[in-house]
PDB file of N, CA and C in Angstrom:
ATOM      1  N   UNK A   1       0.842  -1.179   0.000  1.00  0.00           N
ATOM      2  CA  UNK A   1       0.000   0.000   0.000  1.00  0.00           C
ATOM      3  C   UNK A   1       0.888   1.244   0.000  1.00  0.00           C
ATOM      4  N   UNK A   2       0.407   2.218  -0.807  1.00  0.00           N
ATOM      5  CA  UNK A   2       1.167   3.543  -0.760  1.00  0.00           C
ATOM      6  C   UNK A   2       0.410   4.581   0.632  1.00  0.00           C
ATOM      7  N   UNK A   3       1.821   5.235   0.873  1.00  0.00           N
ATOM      8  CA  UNK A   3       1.240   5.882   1.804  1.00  0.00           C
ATOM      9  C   UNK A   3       1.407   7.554   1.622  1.00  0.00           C
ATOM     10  N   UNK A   4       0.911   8.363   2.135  1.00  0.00           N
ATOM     11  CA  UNK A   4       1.630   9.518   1.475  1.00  0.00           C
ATOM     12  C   UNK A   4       2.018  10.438   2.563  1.00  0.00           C
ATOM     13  N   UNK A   5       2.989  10.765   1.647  1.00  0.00           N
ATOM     14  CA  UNK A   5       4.031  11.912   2.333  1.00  0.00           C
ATOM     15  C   UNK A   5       4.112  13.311   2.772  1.00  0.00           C
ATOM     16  N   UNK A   6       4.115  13.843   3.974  1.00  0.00           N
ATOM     17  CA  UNK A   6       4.757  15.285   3.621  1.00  0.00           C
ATOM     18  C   UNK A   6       5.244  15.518   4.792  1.00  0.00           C
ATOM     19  N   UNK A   7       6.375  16.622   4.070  1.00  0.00           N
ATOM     20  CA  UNK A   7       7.444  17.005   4.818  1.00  0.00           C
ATOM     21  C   UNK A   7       7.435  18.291   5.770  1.00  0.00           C
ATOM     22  N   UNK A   8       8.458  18.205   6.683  1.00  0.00           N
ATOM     23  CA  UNK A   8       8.231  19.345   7.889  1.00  0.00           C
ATOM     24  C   UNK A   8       9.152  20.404   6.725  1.00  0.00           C
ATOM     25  N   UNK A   9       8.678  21.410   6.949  1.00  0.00           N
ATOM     26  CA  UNK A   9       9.499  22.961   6.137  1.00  0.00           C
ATOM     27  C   UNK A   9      11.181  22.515   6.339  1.00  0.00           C
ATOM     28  N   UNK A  10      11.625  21.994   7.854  1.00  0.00           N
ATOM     29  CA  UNK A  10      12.949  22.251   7.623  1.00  0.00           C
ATOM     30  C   UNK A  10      13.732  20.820   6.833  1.00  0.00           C
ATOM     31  N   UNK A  11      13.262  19.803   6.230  1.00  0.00           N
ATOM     32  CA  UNK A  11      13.764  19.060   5.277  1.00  0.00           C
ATOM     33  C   UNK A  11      14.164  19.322   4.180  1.00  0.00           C
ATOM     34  N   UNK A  12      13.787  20.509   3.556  1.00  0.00           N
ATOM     35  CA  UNK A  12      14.429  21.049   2.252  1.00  0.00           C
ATOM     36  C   UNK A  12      15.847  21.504   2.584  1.00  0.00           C
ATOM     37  N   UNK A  13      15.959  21.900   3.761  1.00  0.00           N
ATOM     38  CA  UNK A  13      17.165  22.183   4.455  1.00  0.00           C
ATOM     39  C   UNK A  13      18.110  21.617   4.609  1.00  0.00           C
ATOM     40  N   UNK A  14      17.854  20.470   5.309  1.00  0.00           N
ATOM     41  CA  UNK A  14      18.657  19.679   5.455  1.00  0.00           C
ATOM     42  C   UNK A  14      19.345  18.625   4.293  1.00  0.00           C
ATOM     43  N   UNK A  15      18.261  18.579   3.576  1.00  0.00           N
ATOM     44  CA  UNK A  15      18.268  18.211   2.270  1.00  0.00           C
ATOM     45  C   UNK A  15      19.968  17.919   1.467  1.00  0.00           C
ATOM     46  N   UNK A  16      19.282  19.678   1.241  1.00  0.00           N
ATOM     47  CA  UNK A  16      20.359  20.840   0.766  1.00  0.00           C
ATOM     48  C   UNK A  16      21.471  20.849   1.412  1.00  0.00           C
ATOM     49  N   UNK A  17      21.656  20.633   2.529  1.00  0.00           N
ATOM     50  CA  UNK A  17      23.278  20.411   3.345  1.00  0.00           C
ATOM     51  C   UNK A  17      23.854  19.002   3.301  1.00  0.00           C
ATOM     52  N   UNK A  18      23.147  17.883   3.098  1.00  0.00           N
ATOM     53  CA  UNK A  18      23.266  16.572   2.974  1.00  0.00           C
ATOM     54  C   UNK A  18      24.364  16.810   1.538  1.00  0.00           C
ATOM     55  N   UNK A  19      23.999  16.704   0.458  1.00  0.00           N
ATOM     56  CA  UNK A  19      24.302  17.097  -1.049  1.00  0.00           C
ATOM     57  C   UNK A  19      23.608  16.237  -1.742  1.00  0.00           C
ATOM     58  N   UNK A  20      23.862  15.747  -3.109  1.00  0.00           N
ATOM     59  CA  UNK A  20      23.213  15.679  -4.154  1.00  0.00           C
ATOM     60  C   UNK A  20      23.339  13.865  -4.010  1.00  0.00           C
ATOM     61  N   UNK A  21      24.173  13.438  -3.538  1.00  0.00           N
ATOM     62  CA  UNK A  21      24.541  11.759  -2.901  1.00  0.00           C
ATOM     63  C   UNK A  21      23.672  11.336  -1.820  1.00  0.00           C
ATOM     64  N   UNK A  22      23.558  12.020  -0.689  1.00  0.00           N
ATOM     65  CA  UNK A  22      23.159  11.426   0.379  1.00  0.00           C
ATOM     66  C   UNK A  22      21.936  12.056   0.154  1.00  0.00           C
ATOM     67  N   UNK A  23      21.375  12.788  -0.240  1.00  0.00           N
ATOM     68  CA  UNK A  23      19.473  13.356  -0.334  1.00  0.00           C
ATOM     69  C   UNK A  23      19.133  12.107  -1.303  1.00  0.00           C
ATOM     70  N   UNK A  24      19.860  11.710  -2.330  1.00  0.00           N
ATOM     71  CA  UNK A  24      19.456  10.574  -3.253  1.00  0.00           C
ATOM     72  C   UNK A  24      19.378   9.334  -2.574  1.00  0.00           C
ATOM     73  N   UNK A  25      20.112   8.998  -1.587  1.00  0.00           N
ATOM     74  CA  UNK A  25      20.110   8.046  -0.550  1.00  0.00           C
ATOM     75  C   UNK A  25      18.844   7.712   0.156  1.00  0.00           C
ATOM     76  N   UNK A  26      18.633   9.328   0.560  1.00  0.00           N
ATOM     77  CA  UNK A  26      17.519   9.264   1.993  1.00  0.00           C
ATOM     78  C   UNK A  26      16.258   9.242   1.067  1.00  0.00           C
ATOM     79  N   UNK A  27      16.362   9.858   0.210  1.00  0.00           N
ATOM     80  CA  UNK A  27      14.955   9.795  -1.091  1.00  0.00           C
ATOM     81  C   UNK A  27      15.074   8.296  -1.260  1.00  0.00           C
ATOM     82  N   UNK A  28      15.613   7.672  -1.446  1.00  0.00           N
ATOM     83  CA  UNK A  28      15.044   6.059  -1.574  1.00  0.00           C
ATOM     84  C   UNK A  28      14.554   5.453  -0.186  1.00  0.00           C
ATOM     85  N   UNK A  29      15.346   5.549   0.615  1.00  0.00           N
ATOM     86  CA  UNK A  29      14.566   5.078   1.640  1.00  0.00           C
ATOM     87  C   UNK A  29      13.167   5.468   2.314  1.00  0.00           C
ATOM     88  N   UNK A  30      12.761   6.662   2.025  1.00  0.00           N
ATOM     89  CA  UNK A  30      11.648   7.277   1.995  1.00  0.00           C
ATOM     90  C   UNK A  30      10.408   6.681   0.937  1.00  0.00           C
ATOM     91  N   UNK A  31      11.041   6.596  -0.137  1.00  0.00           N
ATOM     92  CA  UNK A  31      10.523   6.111  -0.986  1.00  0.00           C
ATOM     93  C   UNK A  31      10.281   4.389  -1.241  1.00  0.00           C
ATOM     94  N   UNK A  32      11.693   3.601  -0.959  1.00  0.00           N
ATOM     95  CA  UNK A  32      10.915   2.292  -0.619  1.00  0.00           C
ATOM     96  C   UNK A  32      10.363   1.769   0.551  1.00  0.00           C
ATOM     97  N   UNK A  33      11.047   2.338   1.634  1.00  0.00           N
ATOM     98  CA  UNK A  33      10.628   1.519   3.301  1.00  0.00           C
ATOM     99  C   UNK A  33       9.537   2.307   3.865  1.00  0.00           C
ATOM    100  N   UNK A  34       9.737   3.711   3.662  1.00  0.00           N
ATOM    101  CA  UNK A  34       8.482   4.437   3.768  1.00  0.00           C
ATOM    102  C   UNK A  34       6.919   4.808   3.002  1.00  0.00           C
ATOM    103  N   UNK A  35       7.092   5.388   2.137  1.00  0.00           N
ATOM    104  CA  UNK A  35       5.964   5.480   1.213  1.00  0.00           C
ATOM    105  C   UNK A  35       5.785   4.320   0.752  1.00  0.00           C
ATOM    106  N   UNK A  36       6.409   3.395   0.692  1.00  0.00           N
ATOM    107  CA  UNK A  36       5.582   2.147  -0.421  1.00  0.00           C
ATOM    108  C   UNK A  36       5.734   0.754   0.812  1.00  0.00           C
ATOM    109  N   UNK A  37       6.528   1.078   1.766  1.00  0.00           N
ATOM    110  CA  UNK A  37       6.746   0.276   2.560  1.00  0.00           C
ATOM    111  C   UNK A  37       5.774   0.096   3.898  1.00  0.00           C
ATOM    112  N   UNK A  38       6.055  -0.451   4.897  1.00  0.00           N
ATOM    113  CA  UNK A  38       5.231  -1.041   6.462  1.00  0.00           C
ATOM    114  C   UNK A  38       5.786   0.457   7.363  1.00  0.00           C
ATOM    115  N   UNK A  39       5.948   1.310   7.285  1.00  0.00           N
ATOM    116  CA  UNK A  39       6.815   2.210   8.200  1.00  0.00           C
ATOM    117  C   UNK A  39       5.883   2.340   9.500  1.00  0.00           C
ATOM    118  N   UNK A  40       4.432   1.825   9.592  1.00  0.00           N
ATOM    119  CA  UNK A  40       4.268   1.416  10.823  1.00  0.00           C
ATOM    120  C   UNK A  40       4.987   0.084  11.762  1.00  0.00           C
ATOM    121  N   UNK A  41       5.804  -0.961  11.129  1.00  0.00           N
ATOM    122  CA  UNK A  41       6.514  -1.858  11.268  1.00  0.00           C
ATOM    123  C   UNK A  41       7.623  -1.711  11.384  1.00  0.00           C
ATOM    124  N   UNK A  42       8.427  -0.902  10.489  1.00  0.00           N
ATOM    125  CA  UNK A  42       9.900  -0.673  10.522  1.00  0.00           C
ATOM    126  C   UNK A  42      10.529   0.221  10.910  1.00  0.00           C
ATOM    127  N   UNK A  43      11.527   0.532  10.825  1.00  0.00           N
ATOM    128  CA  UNK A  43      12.034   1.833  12.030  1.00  0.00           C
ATOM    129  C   UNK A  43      12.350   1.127  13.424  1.00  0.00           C
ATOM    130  N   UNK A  44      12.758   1.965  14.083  1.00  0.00           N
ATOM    131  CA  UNK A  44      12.745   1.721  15.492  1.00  0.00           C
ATOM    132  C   UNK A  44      12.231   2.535  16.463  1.00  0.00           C
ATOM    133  N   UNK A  45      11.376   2.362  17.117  1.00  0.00           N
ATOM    134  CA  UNK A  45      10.281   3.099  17.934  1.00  0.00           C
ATOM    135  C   UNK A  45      11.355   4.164  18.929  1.00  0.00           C
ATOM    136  N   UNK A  46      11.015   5.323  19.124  1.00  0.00           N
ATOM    137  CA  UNK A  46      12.021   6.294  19.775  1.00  0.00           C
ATOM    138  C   UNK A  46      11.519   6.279  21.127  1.00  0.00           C
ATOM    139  N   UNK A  47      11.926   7.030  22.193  1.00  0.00           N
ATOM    140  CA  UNK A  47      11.676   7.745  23.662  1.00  0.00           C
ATOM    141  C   UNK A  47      12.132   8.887  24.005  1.00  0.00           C
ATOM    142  N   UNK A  48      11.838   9.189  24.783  1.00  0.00           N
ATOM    143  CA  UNK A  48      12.155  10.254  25.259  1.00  0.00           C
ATOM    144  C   UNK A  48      10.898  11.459  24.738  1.00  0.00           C
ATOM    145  N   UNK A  49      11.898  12.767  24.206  1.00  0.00           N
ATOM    146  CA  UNK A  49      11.377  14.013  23.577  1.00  0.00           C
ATOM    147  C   UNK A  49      10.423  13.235  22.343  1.00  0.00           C
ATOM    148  N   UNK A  50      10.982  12.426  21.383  1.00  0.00           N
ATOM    149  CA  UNK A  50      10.778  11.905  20.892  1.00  0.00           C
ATOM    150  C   UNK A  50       9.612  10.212  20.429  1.00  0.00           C
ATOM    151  N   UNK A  51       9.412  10.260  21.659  1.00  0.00           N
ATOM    152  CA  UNK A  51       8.457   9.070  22.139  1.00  0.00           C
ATOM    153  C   UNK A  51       6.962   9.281  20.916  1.00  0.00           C
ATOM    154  N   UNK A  52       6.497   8.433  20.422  1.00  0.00           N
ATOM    155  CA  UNK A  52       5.675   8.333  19.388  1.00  0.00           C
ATOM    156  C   UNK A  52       6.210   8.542  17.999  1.00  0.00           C
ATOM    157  N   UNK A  53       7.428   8.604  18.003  1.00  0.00           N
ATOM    158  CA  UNK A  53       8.121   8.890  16.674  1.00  0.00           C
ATOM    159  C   UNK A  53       8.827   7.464  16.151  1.00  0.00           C
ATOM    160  N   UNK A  54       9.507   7.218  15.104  1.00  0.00           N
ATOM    161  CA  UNK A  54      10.099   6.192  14.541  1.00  0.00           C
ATOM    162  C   UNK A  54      11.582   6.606  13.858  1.00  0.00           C
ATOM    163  N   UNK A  55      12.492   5.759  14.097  1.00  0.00           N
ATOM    164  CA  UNK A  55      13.397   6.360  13.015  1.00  0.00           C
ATOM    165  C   UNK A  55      13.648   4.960  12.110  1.00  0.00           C
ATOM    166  N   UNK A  56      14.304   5.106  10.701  1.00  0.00           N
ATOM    167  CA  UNK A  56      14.942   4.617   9.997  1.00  0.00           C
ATOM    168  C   UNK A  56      16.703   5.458   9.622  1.00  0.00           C
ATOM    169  N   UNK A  57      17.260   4.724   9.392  1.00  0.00           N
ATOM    170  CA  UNK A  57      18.699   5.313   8.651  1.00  0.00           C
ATOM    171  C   UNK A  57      18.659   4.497   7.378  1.00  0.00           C
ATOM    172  N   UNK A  58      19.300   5.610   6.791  1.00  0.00           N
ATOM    173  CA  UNK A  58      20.158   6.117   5.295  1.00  0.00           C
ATOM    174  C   UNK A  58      21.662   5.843   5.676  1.00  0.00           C
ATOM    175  N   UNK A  59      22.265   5.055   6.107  1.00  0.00           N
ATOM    176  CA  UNK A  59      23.778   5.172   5.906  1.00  0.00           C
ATOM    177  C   UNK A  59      23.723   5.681   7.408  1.00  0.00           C
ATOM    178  N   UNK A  60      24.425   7.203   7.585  1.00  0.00           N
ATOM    179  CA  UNK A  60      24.755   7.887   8.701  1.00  0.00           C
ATOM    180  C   UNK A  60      23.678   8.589   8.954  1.00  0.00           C
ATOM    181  N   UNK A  61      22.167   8.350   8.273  1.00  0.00           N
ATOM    182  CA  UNK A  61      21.316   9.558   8.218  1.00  0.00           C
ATOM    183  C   UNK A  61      20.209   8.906   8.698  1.00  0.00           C
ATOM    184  N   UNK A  62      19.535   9.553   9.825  1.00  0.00           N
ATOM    185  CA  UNK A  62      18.359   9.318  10.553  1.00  0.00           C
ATOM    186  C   UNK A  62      17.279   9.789  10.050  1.00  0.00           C
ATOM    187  N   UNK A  63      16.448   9.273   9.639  1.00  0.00           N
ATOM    188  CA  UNK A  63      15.337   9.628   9.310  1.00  0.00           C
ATOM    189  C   UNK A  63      13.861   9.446  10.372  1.00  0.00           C
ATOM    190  N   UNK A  64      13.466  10.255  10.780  1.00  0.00           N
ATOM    191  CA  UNK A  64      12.717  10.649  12.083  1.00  0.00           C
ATOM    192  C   UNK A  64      10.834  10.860  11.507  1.00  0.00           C
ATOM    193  N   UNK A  65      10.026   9.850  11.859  1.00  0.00           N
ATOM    194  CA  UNK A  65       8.966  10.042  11.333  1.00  0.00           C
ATOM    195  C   UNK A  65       7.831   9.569  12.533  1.00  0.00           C
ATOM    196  N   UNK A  66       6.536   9.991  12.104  1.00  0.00           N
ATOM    197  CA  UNK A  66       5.517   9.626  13.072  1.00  0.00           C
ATOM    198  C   UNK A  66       3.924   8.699  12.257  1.00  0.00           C
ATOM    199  N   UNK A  67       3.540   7.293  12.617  1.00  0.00           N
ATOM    200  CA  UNK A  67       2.944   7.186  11.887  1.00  0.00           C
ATOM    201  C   UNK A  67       0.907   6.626  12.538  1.00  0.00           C
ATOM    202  N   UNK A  68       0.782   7.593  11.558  1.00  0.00           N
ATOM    203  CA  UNK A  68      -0.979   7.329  11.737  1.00  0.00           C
ATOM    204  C   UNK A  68      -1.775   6.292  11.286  1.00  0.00           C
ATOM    205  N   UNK A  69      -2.127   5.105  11.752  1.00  0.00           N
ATOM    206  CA  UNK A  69      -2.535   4.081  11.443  1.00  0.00           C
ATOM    207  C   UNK A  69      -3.569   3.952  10.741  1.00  0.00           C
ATOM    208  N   UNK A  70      -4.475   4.795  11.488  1.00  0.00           N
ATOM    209  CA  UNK A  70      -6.039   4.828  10.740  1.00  0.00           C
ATOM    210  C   UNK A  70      -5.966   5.731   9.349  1.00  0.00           C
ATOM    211  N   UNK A  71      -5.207   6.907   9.751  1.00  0.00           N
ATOM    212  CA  UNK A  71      -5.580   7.618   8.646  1.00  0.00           C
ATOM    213  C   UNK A  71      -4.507   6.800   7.067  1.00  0.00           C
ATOM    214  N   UNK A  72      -3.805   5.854   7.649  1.00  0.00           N
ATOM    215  CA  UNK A  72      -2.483   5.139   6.632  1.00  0.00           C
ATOM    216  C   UNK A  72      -1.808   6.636   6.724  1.00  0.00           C
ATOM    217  N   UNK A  73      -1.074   7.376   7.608  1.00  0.00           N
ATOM    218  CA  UNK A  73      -0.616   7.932   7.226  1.00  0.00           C
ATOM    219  C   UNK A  73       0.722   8.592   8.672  1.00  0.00           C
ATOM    220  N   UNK A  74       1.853   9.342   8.568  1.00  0.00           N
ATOM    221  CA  UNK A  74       2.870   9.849   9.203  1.00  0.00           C
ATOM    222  C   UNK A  74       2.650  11.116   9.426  1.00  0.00           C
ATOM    223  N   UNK A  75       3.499  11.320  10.330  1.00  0.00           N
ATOM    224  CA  UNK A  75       2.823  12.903  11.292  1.00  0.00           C
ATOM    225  C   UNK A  75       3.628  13.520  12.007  1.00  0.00           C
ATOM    226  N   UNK A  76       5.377  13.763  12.089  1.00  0.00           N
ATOM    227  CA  UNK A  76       5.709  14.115  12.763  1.00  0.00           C
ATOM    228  C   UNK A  76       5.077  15.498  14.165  1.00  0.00           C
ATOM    229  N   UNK A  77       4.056  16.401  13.555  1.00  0.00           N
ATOM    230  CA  UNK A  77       3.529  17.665  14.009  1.00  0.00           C
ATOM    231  C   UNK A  77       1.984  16.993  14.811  1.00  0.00           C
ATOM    232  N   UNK A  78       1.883  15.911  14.538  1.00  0.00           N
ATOM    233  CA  UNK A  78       0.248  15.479  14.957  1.00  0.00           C
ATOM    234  C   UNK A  78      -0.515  15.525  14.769  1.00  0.00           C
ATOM    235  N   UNK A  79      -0.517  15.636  12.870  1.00  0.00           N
ATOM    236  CA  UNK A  79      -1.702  16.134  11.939  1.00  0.00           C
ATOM    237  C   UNK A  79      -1.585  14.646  11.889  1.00  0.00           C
ATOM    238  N   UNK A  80      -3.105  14.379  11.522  1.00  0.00           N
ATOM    239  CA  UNK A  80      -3.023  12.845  11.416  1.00  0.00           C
ATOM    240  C   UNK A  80      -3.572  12.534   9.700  1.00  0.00           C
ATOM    241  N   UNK A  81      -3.455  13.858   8.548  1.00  0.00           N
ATOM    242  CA  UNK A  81      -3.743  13.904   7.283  1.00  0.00           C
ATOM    243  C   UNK A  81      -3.226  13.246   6.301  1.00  0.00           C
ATOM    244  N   UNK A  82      -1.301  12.946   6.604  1.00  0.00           N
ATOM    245  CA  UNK A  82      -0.470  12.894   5.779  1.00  0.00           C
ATOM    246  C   UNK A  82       0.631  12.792   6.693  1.00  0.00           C
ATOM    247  N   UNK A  83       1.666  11.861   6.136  1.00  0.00           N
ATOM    248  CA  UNK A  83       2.773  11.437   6.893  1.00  0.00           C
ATOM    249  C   UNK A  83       4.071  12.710   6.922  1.00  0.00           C
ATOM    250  N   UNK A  84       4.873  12.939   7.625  1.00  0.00           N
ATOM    251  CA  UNK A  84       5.597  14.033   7.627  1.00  0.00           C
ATOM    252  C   UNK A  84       7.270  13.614   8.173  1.00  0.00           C
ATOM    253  N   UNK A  85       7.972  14.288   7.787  1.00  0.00           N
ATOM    254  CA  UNK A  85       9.294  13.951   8.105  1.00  0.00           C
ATOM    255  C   UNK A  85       9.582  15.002   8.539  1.00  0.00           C
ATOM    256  N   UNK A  86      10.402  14.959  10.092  1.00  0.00           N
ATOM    257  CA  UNK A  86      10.379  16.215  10.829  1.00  0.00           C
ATOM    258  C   UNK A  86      11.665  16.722  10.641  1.00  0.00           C
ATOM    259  N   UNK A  87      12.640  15.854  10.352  1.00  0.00           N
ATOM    260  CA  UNK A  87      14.169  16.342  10.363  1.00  0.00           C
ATOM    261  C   UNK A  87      15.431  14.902   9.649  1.00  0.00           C
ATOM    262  N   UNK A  88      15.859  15.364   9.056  1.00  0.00           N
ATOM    263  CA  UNK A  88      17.060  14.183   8.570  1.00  0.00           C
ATOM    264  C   UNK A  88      18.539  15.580   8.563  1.00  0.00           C
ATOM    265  N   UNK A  89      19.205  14.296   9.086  1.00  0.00           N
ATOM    266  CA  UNK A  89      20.515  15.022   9.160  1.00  0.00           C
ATOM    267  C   UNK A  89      21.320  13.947  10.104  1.00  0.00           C
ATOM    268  N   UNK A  90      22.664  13.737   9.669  1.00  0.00           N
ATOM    269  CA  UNK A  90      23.447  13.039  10.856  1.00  0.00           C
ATOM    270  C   UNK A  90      23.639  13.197  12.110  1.00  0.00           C
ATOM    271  N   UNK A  91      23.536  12.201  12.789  1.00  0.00           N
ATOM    272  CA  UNK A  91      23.417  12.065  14.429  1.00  0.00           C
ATOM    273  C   UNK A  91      24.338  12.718  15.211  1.00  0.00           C
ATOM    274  N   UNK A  92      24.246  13.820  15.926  1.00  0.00           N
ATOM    275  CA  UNK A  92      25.303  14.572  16.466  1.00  0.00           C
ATOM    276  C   UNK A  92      25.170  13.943  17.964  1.00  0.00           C
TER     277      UNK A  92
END
């Protein structure tokens, strides 16, 4: 099942600092494990600040998401409309 996507404002950002290699990276994994994938299944469930969130990695790159069951859909913000990616960038 497809699921659909959208992104928090500051992912274009990070994007853009990643470069033209590793955004092509994290765009597939978004694209197979997430959007077309179980991303209520996969990932690894977070805690803390973070508690209700999921991550997957890209290589060195975390990918941080929240997902809505009923609606089939991700949420980092708690819209439960459309799935959202709140931040990617390497783990400091």
């Amino acid at each position: 099942m497809t699921w659909t996507v959208r992104y928090h404002p500051e992912v274009a950002d990070d994007m853009r600092l990643l470069g033209s290699a590793e955004a092509a990276r994290v765009m597939g994994v978004i694209e197979g494990r997430i959007r077309l994938g179980e991303p209520d299944k996969l990932g690894k469930p977070l805690t803390g600040d973070l508690a209700g969130c999921r991550r997957m990695r890209a290589g060195a790159i975390r990918i941080v998401y929240r997902v809505h069951p009923r609606s089939r859909s991700l949420d980092s913000g708690g819209r439960p409309a459309a799935r959202e990616l709140n931040s990617i960038g390497e783990r400091v």
